[in-house]
PDB file of N, CA and C in Angstrom:
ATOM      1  N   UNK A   1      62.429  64.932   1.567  1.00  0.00           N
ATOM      2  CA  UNK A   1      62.849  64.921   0.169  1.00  0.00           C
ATOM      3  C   UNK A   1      61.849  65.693  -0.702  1.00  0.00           C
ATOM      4  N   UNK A   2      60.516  65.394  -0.674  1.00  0.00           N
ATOM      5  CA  UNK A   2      59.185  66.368  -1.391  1.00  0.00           C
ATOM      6  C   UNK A   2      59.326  67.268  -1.045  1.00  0.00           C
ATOM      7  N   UNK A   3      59.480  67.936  -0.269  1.00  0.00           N
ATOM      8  CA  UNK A   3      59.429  68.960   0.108  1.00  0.00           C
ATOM      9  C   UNK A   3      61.042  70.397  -0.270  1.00  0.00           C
ATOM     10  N   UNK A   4      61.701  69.281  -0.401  1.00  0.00           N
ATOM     11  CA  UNK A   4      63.075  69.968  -0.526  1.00  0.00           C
ATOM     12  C   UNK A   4      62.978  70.171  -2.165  1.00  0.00           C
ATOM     13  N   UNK A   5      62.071  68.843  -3.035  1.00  0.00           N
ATOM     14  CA  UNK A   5      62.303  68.976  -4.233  1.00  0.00           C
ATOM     15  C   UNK A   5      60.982  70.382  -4.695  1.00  0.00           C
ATOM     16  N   UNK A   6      59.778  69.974  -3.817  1.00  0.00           N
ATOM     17  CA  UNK A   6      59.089  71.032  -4.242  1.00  0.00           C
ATOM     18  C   UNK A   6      59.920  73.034  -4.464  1.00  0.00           C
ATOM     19  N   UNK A   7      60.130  72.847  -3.094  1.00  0.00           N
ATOM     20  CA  UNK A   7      61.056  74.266  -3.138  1.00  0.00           C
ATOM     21  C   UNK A   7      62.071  74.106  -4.013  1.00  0.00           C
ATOM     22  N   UNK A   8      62.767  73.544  -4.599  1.00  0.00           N
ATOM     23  CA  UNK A   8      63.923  73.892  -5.386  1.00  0.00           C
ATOM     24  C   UNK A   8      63.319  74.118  -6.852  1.00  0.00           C
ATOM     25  N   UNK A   9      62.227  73.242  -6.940  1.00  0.00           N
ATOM     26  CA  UNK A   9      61.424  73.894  -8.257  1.00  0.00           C
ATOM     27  C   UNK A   9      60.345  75.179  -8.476  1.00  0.00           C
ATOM     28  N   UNK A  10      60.034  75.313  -7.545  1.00  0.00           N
ATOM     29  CA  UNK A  10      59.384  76.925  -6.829  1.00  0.00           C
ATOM     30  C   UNK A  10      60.421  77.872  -7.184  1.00  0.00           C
ATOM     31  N   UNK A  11      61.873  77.747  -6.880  1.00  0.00           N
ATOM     32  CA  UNK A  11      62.605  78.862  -6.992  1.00  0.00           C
ATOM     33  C   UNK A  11      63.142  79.109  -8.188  1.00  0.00           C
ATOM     34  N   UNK A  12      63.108  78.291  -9.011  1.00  0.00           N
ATOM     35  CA  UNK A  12      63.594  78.294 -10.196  1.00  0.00           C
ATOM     36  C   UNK A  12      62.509  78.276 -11.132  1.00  0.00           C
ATOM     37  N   UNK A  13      61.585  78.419 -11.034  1.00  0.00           N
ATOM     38  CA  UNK A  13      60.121  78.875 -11.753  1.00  0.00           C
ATOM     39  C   UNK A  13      60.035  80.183 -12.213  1.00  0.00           C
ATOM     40  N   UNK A  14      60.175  80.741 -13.407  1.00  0.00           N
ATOM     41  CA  UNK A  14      60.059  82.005 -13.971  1.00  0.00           C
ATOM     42  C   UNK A  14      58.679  82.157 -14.338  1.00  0.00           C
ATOM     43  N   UNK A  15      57.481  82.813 -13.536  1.00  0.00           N
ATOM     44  CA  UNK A  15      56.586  82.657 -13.825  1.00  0.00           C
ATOM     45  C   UNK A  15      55.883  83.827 -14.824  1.00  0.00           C
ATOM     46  N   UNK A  16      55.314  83.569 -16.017  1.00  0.00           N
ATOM     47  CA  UNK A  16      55.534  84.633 -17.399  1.00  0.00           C
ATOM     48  C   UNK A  16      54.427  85.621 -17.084  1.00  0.00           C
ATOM     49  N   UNK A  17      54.457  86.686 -17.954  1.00  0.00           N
ATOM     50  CA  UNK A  17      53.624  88.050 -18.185  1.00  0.00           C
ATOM     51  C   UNK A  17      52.068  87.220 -19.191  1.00  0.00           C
ATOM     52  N   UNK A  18      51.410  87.296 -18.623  1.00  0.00           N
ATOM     53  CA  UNK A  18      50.427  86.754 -19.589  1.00  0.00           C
ATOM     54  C   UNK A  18      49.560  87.218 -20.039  1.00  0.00           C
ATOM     55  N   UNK A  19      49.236  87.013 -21.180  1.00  0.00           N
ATOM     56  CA  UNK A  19      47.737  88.063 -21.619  1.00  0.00           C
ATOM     57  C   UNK A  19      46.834  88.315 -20.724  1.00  0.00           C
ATOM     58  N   UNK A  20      45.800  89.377 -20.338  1.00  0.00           N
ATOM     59  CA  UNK A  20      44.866  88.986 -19.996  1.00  0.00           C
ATOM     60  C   UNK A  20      43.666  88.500 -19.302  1.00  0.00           C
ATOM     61  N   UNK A  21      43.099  87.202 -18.569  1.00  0.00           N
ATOM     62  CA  UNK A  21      42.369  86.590 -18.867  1.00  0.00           C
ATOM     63  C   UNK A  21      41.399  86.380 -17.464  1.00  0.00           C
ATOM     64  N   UNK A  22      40.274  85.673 -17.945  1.00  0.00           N
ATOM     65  CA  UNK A  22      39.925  85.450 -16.320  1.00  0.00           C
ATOM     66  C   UNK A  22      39.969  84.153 -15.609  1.00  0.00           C
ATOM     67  N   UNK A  23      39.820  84.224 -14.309  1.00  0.00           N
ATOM     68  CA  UNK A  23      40.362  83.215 -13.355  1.00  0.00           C
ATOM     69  C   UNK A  23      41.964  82.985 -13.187  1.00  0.00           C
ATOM     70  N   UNK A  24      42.129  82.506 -12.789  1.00  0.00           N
ATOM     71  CA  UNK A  24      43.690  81.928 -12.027  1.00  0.00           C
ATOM     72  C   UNK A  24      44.130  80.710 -12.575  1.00  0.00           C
ATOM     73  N   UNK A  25      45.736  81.272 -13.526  1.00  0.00           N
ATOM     74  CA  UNK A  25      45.576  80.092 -14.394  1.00  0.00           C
ATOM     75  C   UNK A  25      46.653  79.254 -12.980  1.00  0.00           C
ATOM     76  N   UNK A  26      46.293  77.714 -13.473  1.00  0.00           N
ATOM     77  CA  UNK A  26      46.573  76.831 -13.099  1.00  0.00           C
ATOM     78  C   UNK A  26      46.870  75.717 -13.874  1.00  0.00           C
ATOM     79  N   UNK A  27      48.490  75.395 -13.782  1.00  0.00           N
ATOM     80  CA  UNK A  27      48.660  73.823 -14.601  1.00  0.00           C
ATOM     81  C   UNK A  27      49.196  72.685 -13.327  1.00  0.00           C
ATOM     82  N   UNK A  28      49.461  71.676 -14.325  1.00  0.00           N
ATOM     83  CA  UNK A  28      49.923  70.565 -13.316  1.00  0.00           C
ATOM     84  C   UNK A  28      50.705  69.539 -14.339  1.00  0.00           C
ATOM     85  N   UNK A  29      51.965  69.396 -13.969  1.00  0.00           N
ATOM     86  CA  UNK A  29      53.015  68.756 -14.683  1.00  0.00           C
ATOM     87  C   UNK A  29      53.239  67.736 -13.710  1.00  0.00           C
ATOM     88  N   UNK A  30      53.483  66.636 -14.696  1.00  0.00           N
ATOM     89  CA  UNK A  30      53.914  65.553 -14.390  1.00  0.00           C
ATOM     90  C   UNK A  30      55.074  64.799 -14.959  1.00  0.00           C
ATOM     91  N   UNK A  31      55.993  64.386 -13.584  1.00  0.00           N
ATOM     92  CA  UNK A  31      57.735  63.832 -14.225  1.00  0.00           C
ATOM     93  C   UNK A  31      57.680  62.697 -13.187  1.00  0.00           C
ATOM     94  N   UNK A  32      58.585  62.246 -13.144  1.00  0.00           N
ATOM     95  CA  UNK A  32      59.016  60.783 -12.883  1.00  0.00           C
ATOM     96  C   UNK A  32      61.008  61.244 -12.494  1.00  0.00           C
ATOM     97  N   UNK A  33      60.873  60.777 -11.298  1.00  0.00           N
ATOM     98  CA  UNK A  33      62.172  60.772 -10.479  1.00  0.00           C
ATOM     99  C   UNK A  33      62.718  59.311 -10.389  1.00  0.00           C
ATOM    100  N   UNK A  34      63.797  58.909 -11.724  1.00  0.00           N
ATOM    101  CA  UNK A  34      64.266  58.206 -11.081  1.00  0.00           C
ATOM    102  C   UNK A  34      65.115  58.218  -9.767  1.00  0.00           C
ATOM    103  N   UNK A  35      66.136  56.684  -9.423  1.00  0.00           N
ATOM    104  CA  UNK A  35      66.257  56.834  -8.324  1.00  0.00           C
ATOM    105  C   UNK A  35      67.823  57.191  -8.144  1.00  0.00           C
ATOM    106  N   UNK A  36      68.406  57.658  -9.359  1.00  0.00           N
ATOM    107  CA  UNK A  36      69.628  58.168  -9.044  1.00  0.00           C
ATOM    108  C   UNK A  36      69.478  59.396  -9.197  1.00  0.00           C
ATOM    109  N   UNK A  37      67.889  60.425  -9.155  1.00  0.00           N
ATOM    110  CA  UNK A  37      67.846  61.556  -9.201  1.00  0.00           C
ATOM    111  C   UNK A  37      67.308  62.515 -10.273  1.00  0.00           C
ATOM    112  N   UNK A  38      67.880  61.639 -11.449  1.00  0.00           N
ATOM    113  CA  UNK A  38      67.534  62.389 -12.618  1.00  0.00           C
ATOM    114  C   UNK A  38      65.825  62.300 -13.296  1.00  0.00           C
ATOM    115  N   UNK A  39      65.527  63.344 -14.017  1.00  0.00           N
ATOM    116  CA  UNK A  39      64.013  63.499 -14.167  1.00  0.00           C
ATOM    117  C   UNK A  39      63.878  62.825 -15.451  1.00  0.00           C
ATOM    118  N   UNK A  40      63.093  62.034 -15.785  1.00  0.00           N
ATOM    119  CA  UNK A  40      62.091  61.527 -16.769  1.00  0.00           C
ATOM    120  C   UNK A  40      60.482  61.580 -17.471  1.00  0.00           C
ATOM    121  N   UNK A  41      60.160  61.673 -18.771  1.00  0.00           N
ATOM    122  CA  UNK A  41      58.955  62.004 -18.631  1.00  0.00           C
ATOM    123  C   UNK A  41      58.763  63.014 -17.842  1.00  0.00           C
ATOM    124  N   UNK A  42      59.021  64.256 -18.400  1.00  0.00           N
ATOM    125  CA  UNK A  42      58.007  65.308 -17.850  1.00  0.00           C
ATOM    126  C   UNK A  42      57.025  65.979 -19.094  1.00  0.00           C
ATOM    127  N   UNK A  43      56.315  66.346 -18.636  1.00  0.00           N
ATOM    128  CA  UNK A  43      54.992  66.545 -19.381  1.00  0.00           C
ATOM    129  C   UNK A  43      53.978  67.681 -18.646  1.00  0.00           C
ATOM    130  N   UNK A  44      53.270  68.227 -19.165  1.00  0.00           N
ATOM    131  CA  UNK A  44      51.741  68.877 -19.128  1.00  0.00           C
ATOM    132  C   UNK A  44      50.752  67.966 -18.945  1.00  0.00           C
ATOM    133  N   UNK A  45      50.342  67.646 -17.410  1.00  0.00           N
ATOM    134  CA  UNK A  45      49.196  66.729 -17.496  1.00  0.00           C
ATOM    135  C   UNK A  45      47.782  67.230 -17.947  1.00  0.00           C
ATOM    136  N   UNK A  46      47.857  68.754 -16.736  1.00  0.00           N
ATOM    137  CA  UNK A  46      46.549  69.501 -16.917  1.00  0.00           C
ATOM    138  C   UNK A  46      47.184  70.988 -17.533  1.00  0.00           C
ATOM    139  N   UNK A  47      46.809  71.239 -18.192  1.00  0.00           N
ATOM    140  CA  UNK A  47      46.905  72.538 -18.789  1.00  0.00           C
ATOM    141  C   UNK A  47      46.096  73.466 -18.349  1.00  0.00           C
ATOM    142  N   UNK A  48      47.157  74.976 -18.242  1.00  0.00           N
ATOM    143  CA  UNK A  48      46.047  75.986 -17.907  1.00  0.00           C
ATOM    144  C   UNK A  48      45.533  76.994 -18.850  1.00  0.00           C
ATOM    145  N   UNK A  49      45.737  75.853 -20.494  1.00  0.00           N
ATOM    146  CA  UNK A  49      44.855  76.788 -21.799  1.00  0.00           C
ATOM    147  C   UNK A  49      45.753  77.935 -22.198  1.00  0.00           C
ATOM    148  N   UNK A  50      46.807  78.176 -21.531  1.00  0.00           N
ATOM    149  CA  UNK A  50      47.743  78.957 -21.814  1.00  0.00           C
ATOM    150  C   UNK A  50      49.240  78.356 -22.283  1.00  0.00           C
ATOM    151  N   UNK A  51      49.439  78.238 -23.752  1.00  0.00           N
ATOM    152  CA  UNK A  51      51.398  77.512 -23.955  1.00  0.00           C
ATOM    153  C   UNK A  51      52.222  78.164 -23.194  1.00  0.00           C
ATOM    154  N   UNK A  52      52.043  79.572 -23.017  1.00  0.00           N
ATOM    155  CA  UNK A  52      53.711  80.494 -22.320  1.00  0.00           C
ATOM    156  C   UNK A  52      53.618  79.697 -21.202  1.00  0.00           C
ATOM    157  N   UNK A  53      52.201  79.760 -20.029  1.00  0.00           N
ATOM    158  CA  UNK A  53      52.455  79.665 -18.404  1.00  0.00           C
ATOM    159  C   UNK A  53      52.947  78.233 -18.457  1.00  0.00           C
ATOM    160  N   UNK A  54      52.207  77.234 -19.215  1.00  0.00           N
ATOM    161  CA  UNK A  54      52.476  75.867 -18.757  1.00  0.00           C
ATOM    162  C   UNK A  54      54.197  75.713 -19.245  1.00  0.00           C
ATOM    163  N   UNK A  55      54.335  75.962 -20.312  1.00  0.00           N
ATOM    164  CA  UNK A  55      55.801  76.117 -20.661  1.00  0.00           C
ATOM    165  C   UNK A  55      56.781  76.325 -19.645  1.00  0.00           C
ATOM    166  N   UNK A  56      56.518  77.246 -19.051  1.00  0.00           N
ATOM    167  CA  UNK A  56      57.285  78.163 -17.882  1.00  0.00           C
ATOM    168  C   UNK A  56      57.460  76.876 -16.563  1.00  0.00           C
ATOM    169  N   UNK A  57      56.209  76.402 -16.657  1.00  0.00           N
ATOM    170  CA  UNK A  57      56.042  75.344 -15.339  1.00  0.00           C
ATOM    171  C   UNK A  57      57.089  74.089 -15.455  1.00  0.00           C
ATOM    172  N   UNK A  58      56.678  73.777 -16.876  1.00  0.00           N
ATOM    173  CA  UNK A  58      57.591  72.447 -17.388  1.00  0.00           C
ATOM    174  C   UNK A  58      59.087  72.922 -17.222  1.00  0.00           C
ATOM    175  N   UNK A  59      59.377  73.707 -17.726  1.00  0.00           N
ATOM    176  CA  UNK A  59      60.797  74.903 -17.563  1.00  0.00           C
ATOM    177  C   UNK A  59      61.688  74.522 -16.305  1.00  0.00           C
ATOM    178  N   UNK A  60      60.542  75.030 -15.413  1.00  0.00           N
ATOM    179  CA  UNK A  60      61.344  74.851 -14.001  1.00  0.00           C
ATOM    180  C   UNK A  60      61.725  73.432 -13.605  1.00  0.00           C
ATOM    181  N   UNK A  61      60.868  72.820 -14.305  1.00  0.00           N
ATOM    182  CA  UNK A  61      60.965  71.034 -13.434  1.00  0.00           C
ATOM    183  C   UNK A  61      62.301  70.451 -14.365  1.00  0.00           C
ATOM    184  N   UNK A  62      62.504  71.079 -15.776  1.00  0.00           N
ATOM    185  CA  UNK A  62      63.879  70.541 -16.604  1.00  0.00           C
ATOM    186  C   UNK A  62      64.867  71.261 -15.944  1.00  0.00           C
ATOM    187  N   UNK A  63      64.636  72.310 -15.234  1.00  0.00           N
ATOM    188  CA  UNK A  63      66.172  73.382 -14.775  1.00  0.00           C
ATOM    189  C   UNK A  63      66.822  72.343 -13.410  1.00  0.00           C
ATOM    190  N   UNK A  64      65.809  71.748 -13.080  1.00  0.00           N
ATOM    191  CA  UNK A  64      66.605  71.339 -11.337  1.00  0.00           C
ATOM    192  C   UNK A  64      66.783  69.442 -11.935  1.00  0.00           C
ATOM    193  N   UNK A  65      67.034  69.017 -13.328  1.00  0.00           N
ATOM    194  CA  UNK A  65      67.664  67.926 -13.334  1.00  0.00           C
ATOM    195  C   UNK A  65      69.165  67.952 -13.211  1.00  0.00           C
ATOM    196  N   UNK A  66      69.608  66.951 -12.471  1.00  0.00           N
ATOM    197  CA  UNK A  66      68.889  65.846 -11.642  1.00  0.00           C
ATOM    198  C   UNK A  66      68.986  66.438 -10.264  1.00  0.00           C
ATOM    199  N   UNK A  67      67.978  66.019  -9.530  1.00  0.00           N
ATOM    200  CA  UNK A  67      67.694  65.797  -8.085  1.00  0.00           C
ATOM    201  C   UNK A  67      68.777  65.310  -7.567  1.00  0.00           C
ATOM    202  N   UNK A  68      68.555  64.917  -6.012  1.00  0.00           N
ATOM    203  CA  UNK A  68      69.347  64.345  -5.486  1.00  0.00           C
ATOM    204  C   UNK A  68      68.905  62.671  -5.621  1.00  0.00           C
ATOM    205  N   UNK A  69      69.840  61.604  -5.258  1.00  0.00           N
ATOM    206  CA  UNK A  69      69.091  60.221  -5.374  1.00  0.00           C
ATOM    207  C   UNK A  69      67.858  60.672  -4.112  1.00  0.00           C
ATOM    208  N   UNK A  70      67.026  59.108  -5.054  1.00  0.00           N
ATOM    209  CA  UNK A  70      65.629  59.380  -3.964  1.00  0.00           C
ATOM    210  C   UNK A  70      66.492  58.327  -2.644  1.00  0.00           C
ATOM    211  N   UNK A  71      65.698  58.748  -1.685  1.00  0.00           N
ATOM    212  CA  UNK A  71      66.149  58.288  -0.032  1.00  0.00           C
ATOM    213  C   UNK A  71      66.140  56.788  -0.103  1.00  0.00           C
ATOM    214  N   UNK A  72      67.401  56.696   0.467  1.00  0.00           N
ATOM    215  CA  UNK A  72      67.910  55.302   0.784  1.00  0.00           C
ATOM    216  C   UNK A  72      66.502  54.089   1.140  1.00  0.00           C
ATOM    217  N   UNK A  73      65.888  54.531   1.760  1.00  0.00           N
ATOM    218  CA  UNK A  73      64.562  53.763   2.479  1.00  0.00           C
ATOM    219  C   UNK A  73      63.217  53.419   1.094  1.00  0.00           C
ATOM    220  N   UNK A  74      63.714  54.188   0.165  1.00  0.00           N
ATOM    221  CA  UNK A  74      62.272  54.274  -0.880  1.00  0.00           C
ATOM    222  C   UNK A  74      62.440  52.965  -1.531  1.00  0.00           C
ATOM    223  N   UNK A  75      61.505  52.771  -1.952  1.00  0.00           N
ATOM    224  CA  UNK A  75      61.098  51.148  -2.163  1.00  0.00           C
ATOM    225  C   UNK A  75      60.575  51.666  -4.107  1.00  0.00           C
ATOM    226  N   UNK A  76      61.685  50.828  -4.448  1.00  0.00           N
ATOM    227  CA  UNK A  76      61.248  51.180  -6.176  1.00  0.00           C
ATOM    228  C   UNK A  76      62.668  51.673  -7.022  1.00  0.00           C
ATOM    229  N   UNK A  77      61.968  52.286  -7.899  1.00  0.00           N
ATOM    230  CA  UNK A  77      63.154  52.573  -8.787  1.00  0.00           C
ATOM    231  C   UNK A  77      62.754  53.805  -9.484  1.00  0.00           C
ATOM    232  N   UNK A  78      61.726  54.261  -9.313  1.00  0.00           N
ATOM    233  CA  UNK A  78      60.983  55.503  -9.764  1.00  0.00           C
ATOM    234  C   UNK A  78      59.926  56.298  -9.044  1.00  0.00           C
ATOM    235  N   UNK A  79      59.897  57.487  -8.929  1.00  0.00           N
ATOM    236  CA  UNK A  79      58.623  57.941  -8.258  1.00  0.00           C
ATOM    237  C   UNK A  79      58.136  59.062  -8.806  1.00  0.00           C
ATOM    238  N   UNK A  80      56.941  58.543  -9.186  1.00  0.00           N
ATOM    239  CA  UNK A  80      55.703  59.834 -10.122  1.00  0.00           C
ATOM    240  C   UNK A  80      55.326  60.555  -9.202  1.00  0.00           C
ATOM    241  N   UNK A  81      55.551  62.056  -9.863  1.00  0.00           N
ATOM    242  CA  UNK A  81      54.855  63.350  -8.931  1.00  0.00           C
ATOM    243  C   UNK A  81      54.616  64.230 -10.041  1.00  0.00           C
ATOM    244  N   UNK A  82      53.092  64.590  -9.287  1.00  0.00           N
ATOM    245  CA  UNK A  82      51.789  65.383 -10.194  1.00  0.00           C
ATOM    246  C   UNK A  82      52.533  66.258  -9.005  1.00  0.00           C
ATOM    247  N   UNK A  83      53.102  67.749  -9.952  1.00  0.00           N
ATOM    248  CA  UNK A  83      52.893  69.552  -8.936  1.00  0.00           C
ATOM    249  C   UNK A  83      51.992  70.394  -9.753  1.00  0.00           C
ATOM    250  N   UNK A  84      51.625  71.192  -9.152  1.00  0.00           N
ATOM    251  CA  UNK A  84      50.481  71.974  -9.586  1.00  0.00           C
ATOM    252  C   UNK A  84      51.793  73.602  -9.168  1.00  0.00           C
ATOM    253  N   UNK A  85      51.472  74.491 -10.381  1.00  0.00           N
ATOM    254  CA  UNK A  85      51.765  75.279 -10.784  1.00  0.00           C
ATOM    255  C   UNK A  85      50.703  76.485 -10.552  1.00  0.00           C
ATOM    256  N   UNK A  86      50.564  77.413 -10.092  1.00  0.00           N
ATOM    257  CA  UNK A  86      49.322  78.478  -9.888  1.00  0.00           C
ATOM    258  C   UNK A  86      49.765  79.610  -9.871  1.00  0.00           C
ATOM    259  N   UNK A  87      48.935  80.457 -10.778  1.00  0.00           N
ATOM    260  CA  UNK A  87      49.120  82.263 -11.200  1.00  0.00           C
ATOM    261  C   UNK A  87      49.822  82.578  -9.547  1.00  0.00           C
ATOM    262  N   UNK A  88      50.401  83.633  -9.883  1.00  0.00           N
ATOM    263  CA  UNK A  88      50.433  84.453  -8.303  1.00  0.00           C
ATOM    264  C   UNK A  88      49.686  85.803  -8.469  1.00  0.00           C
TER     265      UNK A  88
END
């Protein structure tokens, strides 16, 4: 299921033209899967000091609502996932 959700938000990631700058920007967004799929709370946990890139990151994680339900076996009603977003 992580793995299927990671790639479906990878592909739908428009990652922007950015000024500039040095080092490798890097963010990390954080959402909440409920368990019929759909996304909650998503947010900018860590920022990479840049609004366009992190924007772009958050972007992708609103384009692929909702998921599929989480797996029959998962224990809960929600599941928090920190992805990390990185320059290419």
């Amino acid at each position: 299921y992580l793995s299927d959700m990671v790639d479906r938000i990878k592909e739908e990631w428009r990652q922007p033209v950015v000024s500039p700058h040095s080092g490798v920007l890097k963010t990390t967004i954080f959402f909440t899967i409920l368990k019929d799929g759909s996304i909650d709370e998503r947010r900018v946990f860590v920022s990479s000091g840049d609004n366009t890139f992190d924007r772009s990151a958050r972007d992708a994680v609103v384009s692929v609502d909702p998921l599929p339900v989480l797996p029959e076996g998962f224990k809960g009603d929600q599941l928090g996932v920190y992805l990390d977003f990185t320059e290419n």
